[in-house]
PDB file of N, CA and C in Angstrom:
ATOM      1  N   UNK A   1       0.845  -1.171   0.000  1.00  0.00           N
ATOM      2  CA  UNK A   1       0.000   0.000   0.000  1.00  0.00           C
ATOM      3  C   UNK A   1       0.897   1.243   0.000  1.00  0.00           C
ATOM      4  N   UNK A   2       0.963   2.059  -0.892  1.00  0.00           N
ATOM      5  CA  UNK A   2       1.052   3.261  -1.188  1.00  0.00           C
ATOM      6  C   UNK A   2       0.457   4.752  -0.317  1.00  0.00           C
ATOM      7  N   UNK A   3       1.686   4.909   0.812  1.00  0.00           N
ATOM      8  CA  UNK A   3       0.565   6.328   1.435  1.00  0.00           C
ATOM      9  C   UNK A   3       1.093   7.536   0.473  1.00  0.00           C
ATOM     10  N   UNK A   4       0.390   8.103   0.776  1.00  0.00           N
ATOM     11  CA  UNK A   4       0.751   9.698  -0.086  1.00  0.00           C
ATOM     12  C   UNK A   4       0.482  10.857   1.094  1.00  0.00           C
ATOM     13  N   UNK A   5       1.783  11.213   1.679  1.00  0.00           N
ATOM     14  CA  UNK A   5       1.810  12.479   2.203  1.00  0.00           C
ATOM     15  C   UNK A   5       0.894  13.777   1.945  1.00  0.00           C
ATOM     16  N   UNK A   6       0.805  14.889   3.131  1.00  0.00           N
ATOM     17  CA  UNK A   6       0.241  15.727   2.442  1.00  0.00           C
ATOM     18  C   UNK A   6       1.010  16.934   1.709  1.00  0.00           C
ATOM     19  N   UNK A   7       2.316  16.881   2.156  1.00  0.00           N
ATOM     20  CA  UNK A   7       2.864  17.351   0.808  1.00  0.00           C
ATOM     21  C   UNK A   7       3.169  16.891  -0.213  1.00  0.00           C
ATOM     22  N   UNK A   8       2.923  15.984  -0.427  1.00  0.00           N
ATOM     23  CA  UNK A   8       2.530  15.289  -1.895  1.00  0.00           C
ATOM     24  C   UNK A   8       1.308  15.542  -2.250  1.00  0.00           C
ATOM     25  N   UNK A   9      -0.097  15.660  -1.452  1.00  0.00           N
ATOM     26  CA  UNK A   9      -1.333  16.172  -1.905  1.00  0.00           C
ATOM     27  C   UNK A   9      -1.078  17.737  -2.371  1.00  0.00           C
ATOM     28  N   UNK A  10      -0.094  18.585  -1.908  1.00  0.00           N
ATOM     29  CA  UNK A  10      -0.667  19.772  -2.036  1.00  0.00           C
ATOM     30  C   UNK A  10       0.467  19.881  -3.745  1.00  0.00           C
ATOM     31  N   UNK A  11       1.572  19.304  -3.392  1.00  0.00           N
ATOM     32  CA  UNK A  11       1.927  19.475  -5.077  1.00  0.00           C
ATOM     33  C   UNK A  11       1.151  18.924  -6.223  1.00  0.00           C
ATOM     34  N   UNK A  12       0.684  17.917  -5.455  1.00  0.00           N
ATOM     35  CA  UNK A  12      -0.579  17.314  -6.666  1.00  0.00           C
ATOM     36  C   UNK A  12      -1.125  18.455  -7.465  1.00  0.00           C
ATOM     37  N   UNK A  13      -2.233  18.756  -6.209  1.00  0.00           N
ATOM     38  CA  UNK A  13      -3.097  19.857  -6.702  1.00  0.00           C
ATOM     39  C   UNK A  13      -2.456  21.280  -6.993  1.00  0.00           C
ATOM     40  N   UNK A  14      -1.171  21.879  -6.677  1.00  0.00           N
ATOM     41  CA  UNK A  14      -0.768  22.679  -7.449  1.00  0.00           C
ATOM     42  C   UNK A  14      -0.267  22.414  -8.934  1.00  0.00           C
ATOM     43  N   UNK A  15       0.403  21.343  -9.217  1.00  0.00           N
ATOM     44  CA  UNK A  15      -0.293  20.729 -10.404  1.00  0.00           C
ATOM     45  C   UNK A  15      -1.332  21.552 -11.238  1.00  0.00           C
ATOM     46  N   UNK A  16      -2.483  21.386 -11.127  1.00  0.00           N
ATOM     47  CA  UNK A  16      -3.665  21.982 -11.937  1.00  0.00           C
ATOM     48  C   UNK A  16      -3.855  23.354 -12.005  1.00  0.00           C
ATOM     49  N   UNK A  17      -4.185  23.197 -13.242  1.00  0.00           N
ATOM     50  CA  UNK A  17      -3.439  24.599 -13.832  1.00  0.00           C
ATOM     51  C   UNK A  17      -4.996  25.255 -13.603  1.00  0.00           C
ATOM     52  N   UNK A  18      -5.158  26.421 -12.559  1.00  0.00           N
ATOM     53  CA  UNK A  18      -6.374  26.967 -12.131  1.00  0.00           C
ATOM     54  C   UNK A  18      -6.990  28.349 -12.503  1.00  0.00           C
ATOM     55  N   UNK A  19      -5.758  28.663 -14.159  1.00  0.00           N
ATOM     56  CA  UNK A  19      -6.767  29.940 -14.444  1.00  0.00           C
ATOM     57  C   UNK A  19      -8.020  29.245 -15.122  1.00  0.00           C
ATOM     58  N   UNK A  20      -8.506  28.404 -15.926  1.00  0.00           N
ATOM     59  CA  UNK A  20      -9.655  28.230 -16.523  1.00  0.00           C
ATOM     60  C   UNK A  20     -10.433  28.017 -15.260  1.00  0.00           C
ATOM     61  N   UNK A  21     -10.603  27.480 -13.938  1.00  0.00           N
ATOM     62  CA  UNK A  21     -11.443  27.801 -12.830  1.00  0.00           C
ATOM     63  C   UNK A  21     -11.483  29.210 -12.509  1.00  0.00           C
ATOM     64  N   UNK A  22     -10.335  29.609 -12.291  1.00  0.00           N
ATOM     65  CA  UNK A  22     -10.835  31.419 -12.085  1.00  0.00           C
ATOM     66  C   UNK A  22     -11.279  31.867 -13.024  1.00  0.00           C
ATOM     67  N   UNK A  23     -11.560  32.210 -14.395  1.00  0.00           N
ATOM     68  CA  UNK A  23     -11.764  32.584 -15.234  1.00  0.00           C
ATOM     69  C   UNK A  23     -13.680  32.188 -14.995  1.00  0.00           C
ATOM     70  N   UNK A  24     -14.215  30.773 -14.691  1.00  0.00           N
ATOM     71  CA  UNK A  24     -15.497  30.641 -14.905  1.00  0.00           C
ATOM     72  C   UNK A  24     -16.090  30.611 -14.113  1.00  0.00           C
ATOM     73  N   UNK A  25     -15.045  30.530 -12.834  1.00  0.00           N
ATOM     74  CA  UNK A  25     -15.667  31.435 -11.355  1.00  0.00           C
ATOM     75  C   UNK A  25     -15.812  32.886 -11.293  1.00  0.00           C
ATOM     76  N   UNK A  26     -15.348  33.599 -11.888  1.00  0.00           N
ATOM     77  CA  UNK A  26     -15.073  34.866 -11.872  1.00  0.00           C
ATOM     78  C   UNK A  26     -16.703  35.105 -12.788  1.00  0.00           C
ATOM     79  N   UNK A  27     -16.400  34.478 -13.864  1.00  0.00           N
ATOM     80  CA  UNK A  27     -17.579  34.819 -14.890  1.00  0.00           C
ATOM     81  C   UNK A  27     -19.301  34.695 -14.132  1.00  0.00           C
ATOM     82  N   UNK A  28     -19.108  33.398 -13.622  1.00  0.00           N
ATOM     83  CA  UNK A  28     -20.453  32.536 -12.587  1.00  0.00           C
ATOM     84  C   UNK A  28     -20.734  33.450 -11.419  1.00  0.00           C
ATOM     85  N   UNK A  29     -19.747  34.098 -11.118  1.00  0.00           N
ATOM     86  CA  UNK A  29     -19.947  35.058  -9.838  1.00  0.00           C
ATOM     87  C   UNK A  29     -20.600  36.735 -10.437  1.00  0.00           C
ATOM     88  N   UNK A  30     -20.226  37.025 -11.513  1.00  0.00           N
ATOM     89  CA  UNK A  30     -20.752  37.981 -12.379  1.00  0.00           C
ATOM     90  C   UNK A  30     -22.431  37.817 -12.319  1.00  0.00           C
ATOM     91  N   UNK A  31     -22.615  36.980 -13.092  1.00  0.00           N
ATOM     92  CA  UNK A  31     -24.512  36.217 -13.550  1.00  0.00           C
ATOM     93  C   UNK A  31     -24.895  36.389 -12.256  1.00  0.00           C
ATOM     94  N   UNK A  32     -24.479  35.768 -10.989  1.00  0.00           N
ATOM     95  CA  UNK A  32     -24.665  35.603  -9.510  1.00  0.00           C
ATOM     96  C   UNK A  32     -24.947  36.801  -9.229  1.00  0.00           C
ATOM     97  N   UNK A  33     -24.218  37.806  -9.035  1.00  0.00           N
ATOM     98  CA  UNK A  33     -24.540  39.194  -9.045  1.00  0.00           C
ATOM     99  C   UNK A  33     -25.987  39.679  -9.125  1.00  0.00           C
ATOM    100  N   UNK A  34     -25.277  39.538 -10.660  1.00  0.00           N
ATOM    101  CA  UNK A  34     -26.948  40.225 -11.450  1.00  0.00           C
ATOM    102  C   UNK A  34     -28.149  39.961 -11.655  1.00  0.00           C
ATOM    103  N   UNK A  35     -28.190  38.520 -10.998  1.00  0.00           N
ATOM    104  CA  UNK A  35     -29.694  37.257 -10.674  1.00  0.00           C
ATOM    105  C   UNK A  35     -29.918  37.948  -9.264  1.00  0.00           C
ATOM    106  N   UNK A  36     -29.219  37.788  -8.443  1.00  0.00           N
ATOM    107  CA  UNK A  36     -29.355  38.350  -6.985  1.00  0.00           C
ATOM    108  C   UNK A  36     -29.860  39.822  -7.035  1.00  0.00           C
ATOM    109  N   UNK A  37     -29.382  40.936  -7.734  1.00  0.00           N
ATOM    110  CA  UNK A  37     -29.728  41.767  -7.909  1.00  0.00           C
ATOM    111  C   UNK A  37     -31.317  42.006  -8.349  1.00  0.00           C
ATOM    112  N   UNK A  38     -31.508  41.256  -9.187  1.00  0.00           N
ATOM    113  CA  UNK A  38     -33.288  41.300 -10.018  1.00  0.00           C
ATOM    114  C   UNK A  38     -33.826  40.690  -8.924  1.00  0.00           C
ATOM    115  N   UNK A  39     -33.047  39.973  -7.967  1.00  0.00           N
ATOM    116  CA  UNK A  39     -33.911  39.094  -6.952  1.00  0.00           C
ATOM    117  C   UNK A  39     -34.316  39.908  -5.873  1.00  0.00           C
ATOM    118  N   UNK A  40     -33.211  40.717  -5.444  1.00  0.00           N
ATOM    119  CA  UNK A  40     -33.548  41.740  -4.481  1.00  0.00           C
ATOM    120  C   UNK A  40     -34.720  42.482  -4.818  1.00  0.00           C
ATOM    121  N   UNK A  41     -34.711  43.397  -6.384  1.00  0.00           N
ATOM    122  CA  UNK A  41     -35.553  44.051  -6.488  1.00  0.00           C
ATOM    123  C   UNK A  41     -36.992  43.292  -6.890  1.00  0.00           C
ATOM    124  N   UNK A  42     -37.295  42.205  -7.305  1.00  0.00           N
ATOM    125  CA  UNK A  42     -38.085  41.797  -6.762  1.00  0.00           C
ATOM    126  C   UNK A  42     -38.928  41.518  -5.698  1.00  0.00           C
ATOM    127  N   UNK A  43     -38.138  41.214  -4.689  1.00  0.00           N
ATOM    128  CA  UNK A  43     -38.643  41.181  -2.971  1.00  0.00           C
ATOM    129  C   UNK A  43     -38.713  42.622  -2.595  1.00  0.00           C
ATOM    130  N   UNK A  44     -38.369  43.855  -2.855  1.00  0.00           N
ATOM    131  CA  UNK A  44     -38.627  44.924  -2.608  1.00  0.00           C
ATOM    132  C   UNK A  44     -39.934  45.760  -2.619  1.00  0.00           C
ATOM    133  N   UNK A  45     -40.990  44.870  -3.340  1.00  0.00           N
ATOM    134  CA  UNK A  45     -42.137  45.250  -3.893  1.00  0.00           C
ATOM    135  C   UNK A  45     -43.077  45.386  -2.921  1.00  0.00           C
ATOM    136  N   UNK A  46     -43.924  45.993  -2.925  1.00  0.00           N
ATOM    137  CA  UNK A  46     -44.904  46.651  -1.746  1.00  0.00           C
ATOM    138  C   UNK A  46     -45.516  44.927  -0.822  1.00  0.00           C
ATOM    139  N   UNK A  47     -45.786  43.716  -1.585  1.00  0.00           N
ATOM    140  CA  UNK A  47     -45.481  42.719  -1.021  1.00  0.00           C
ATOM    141  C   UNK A  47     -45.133  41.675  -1.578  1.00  0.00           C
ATOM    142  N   UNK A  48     -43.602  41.381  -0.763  1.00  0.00           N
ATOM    143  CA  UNK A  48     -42.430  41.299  -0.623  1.00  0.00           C
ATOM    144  C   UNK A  48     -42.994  39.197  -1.337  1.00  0.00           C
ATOM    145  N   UNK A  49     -41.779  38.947  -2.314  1.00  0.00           N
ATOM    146  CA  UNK A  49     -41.991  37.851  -3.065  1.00  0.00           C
ATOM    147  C   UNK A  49     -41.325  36.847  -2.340  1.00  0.00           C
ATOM    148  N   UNK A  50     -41.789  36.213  -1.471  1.00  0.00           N
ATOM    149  CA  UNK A  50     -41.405  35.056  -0.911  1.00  0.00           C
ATOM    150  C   UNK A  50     -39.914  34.201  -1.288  1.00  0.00           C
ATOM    151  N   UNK A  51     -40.294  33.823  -2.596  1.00  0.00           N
ATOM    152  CA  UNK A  51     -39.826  33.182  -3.810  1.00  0.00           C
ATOM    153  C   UNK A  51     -38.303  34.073  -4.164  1.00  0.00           C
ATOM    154  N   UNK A  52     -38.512  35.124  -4.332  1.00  0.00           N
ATOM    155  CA  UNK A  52     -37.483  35.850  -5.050  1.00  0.00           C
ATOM    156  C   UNK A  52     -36.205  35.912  -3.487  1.00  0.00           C
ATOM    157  N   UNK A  53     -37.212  36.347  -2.352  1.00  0.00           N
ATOM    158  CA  UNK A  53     -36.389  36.261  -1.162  1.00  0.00           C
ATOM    159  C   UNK A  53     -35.410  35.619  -0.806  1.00  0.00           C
ATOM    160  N   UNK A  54     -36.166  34.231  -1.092  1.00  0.00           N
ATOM    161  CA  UNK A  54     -35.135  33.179  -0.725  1.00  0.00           C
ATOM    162  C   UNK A  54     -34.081  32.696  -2.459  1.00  0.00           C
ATOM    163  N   UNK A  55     -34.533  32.873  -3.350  1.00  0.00           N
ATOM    164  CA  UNK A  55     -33.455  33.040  -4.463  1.00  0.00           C
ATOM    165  C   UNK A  55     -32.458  33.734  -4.138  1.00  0.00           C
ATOM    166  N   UNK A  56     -32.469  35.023  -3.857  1.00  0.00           N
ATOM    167  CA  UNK A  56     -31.425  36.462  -3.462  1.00  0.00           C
ATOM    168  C   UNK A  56     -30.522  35.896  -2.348  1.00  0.00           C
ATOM    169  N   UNK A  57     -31.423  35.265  -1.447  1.00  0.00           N
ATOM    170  CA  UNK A  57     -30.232  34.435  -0.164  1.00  0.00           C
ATOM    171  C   UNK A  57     -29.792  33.132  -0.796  1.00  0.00           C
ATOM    172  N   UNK A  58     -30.081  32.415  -1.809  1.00  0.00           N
ATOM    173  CA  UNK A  58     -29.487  31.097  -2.244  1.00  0.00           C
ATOM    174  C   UNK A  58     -28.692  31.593  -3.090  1.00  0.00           C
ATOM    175  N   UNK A  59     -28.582  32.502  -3.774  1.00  0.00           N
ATOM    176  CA  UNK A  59     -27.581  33.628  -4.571  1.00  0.00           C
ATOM    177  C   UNK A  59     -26.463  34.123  -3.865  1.00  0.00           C
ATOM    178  N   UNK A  60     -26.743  34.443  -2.952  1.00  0.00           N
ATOM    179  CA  UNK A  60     -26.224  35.016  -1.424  1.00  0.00           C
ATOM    180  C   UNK A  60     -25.072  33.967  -1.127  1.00  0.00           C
ATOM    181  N   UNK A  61     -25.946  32.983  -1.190  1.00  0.00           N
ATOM    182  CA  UNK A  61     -24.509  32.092  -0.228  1.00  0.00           C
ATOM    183  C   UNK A  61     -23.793  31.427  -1.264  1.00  0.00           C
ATOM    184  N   UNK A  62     -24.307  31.010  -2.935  1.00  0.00           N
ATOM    185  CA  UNK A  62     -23.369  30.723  -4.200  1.00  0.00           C
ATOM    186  C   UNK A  62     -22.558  31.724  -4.199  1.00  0.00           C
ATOM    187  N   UNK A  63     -22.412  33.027  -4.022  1.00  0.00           N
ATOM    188  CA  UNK A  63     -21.533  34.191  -4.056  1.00  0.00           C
ATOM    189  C   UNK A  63     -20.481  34.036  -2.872  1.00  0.00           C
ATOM    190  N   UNK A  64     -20.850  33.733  -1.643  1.00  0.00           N
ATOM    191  CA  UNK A  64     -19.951  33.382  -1.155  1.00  0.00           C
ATOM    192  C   UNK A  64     -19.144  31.929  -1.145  1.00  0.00           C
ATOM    193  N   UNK A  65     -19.276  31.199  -1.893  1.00  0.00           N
ATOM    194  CA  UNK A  65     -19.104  29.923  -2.067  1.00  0.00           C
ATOM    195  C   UNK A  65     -17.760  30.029  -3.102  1.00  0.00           C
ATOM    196  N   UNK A  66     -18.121  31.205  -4.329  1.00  0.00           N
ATOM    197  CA  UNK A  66     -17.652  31.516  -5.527  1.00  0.00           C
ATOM    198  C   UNK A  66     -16.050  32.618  -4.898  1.00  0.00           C
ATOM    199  N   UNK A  67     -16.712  33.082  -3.985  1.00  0.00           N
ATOM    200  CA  UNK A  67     -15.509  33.982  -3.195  1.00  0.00           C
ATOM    201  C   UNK A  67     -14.419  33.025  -2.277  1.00  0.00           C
ATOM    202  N   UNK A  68     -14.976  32.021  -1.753  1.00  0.00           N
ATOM    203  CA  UNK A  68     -13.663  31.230  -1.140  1.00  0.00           C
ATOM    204  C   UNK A  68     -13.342  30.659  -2.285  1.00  0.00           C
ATOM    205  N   UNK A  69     -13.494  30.285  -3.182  1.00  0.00           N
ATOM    206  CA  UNK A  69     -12.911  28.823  -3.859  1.00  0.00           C
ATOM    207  C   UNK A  69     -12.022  30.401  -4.773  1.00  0.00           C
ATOM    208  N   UNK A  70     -12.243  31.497  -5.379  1.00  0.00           N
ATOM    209  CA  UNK A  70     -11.205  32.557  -5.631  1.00  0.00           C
ATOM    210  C   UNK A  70      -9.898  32.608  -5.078  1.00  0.00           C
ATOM    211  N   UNK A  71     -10.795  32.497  -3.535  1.00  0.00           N
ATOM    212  CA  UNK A  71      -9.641  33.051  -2.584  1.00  0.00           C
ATOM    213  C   UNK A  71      -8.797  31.995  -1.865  1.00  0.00           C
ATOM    214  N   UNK A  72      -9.211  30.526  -2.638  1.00  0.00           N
ATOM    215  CA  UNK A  72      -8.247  29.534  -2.593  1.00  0.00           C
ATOM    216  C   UNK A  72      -7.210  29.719  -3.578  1.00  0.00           C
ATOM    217  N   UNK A  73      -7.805  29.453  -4.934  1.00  0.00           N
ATOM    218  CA  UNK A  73      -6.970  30.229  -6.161  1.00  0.00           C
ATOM    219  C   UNK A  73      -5.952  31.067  -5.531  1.00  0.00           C
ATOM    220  N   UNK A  74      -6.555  32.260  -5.018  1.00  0.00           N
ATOM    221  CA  UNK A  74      -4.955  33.074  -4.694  1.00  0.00           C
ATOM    222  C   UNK A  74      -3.959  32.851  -4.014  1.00  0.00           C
ATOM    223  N   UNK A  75      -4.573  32.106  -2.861  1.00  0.00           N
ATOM    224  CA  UNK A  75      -3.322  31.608  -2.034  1.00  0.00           C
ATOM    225  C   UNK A  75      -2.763  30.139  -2.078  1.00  0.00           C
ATOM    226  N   UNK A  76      -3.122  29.724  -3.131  1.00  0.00           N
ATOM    227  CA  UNK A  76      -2.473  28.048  -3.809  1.00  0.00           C
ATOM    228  C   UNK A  76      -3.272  26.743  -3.240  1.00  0.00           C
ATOM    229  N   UNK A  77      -4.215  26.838  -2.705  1.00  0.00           N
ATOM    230  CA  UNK A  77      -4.715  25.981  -1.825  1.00  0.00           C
ATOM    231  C   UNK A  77      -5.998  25.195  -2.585  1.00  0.00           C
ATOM    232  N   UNK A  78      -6.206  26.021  -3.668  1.00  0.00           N
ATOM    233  CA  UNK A  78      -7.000  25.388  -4.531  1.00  0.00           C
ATOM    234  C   UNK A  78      -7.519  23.733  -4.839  1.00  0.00           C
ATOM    235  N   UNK A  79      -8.452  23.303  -4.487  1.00  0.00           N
ATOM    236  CA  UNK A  79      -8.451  21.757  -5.040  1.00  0.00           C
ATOM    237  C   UNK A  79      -7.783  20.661  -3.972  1.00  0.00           C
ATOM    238  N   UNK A  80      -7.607  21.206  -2.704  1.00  0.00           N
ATOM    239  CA  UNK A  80      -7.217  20.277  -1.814  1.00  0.00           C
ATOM    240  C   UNK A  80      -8.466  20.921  -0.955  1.00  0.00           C
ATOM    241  N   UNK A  81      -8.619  19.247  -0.431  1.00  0.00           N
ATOM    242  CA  UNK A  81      -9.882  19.219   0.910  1.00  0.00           C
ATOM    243  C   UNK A  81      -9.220  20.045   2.010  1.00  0.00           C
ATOM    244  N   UNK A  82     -10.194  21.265   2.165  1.00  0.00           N
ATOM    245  CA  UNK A  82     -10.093  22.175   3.314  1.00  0.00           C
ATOM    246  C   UNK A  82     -10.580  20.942   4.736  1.00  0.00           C
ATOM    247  N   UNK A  83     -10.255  20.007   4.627  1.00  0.00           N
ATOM    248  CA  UNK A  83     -11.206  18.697   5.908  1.00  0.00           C
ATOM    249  C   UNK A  83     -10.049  17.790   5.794  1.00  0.00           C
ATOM    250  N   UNK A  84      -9.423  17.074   5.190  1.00  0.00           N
ATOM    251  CA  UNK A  84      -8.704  16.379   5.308  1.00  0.00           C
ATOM    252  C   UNK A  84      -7.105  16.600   4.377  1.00  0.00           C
ATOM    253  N   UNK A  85      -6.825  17.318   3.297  1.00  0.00           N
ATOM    254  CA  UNK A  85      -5.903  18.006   2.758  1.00  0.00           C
ATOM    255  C   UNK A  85      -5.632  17.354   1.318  1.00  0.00           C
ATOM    256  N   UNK A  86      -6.366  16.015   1.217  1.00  0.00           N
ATOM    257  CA  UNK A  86      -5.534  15.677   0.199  1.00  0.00           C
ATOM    258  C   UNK A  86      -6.420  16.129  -1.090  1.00  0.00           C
ATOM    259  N   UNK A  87      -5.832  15.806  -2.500  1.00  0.00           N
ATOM    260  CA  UNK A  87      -6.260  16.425  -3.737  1.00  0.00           C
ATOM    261  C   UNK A  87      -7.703  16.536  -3.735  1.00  0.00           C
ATOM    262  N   UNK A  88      -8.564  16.931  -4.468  1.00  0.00           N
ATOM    263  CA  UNK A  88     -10.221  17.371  -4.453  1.00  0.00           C
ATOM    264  C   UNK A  88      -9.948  16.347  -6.185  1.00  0.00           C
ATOM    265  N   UNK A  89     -10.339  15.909  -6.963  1.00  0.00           N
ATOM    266  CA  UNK A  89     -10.557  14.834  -8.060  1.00  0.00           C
ATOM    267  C   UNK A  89     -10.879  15.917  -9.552  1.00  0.00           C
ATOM    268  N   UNK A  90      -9.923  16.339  -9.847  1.00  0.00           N
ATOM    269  CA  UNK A  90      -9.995  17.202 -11.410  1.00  0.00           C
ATOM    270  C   UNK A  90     -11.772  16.610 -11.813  1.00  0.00           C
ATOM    271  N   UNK A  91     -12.198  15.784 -12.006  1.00  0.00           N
ATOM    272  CA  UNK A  91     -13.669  15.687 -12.445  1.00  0.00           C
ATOM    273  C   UNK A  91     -14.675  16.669 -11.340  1.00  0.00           C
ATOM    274  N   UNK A  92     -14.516  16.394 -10.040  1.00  0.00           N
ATOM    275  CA  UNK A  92     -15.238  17.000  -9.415  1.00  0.00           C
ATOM    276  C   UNK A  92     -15.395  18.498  -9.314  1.00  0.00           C
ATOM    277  N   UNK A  93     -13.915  18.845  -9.083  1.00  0.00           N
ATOM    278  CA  UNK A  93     -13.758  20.440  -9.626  1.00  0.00           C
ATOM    279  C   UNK A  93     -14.391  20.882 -10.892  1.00  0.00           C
ATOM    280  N   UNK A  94     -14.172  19.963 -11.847  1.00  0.00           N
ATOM    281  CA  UNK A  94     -14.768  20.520 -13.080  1.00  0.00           C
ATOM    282  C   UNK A  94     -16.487  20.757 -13.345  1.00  0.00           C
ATOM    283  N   UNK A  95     -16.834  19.372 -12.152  1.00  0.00           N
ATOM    284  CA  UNK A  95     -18.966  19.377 -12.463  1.00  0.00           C
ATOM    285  C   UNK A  95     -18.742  20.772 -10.982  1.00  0.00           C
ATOM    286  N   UNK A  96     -18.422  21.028  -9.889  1.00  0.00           N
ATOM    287  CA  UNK A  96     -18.285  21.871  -9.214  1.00  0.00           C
ATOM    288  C   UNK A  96     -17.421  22.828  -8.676  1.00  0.00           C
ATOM    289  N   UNK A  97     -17.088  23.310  -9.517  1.00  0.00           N
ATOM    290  CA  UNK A  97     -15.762  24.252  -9.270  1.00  0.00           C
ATOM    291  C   UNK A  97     -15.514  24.811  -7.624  1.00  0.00           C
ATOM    292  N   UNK A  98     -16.456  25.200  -6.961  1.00  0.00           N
ATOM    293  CA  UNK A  98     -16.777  25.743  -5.871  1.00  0.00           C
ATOM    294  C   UNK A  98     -16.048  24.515  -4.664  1.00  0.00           C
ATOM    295  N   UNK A  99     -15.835  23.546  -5.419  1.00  0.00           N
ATOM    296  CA  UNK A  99     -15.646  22.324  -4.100  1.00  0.00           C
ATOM    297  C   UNK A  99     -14.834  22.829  -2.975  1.00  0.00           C
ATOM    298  N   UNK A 100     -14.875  22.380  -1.735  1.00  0.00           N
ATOM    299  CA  UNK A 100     -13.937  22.723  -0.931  1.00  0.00           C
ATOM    300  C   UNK A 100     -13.252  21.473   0.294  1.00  0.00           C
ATOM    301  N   UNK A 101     -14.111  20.375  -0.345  1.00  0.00           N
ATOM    302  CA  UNK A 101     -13.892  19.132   0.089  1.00  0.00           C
ATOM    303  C   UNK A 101     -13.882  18.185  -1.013  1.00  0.00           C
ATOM    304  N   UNK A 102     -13.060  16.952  -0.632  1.00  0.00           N
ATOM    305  CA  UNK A 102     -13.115  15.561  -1.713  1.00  0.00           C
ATOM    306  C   UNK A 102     -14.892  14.965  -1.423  1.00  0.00           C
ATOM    307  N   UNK A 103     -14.761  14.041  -1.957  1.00  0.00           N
ATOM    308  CA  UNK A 103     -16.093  13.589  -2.171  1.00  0.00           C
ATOM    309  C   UNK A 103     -16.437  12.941  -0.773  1.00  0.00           C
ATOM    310  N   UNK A 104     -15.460  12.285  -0.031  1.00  0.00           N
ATOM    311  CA  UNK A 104     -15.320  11.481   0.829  1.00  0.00           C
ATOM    312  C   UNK A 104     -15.915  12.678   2.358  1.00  0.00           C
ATOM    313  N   UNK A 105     -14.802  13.741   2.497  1.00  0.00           N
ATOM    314  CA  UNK A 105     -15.258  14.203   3.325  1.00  0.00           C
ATOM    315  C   UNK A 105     -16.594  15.318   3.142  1.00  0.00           C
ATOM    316  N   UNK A 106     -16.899  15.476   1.982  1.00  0.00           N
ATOM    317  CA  UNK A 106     -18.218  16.217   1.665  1.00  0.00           C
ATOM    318  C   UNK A 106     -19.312  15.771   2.034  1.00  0.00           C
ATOM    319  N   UNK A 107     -19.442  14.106   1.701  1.00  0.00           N
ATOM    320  CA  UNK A 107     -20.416  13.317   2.118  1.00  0.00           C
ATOM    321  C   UNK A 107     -20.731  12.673   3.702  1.00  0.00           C
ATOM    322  N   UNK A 108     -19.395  13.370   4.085  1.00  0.00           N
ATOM    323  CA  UNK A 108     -19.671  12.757   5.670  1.00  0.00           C
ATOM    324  C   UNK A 108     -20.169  13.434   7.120  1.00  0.00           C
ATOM    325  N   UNK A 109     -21.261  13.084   7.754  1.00  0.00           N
ATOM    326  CA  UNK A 109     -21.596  14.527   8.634  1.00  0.00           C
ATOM    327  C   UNK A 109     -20.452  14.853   9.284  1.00  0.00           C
ATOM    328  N   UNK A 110     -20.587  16.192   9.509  1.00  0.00           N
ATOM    329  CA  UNK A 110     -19.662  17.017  10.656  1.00  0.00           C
ATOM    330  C   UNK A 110     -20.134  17.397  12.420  1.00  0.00           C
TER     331      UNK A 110
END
């Protein structure tokens, strides 16, 4: 059996080359914006859209979701489980860019 250190996880994942994630995080966080925005002013209306409310806060927290996984990008940490350290799975990053855990510790309660 083969262990793999976690500095071997973190060169892994520096490895992957993470401007095309910033680039469609950056873009996804844009749309996010401007959905949240129509959402706000929606719920602003003399009475207030239930519906749009809770869009603007599920917008709300994709925006902040879109802001850590950035602000992994900047400081190299990108694509390693913030829970256990080792690599996050190039497929998974790619269906969820936002990941901040492997599949293993995502799925497990805290």
């Amino acid at each position: 059996m083969v262990t793999v250190t976690a500095r071997q996880e973190r060169n892994r994942a520096a490895e992957v080359d993470t401007e095309p994630f910033r680039v469609a995080l950056e873009r996804q966080r844009a749309e996010c914006v401007r959905q949240r925005e129509l959402a706000l002013a929606e719920s602003t209306t003399s009475v207030p859209d239930a519906v749009a409310v809770s869009r603007a806060a599920s917008l709300g927290r994709t925006i902040g979701d879109i802001d850590a996984a950035l602000a992994r990008i900047a400081v190299g940490s990108y694509g390693i489980c913030v829970d256990c350290g080792t690599s996050i799975p190039l497929p998974r990053l790619e269906v969820r860019p936002v990941a901040s855990a492997c599949v293993a510790c995502a799925g497990s309660p805290r």
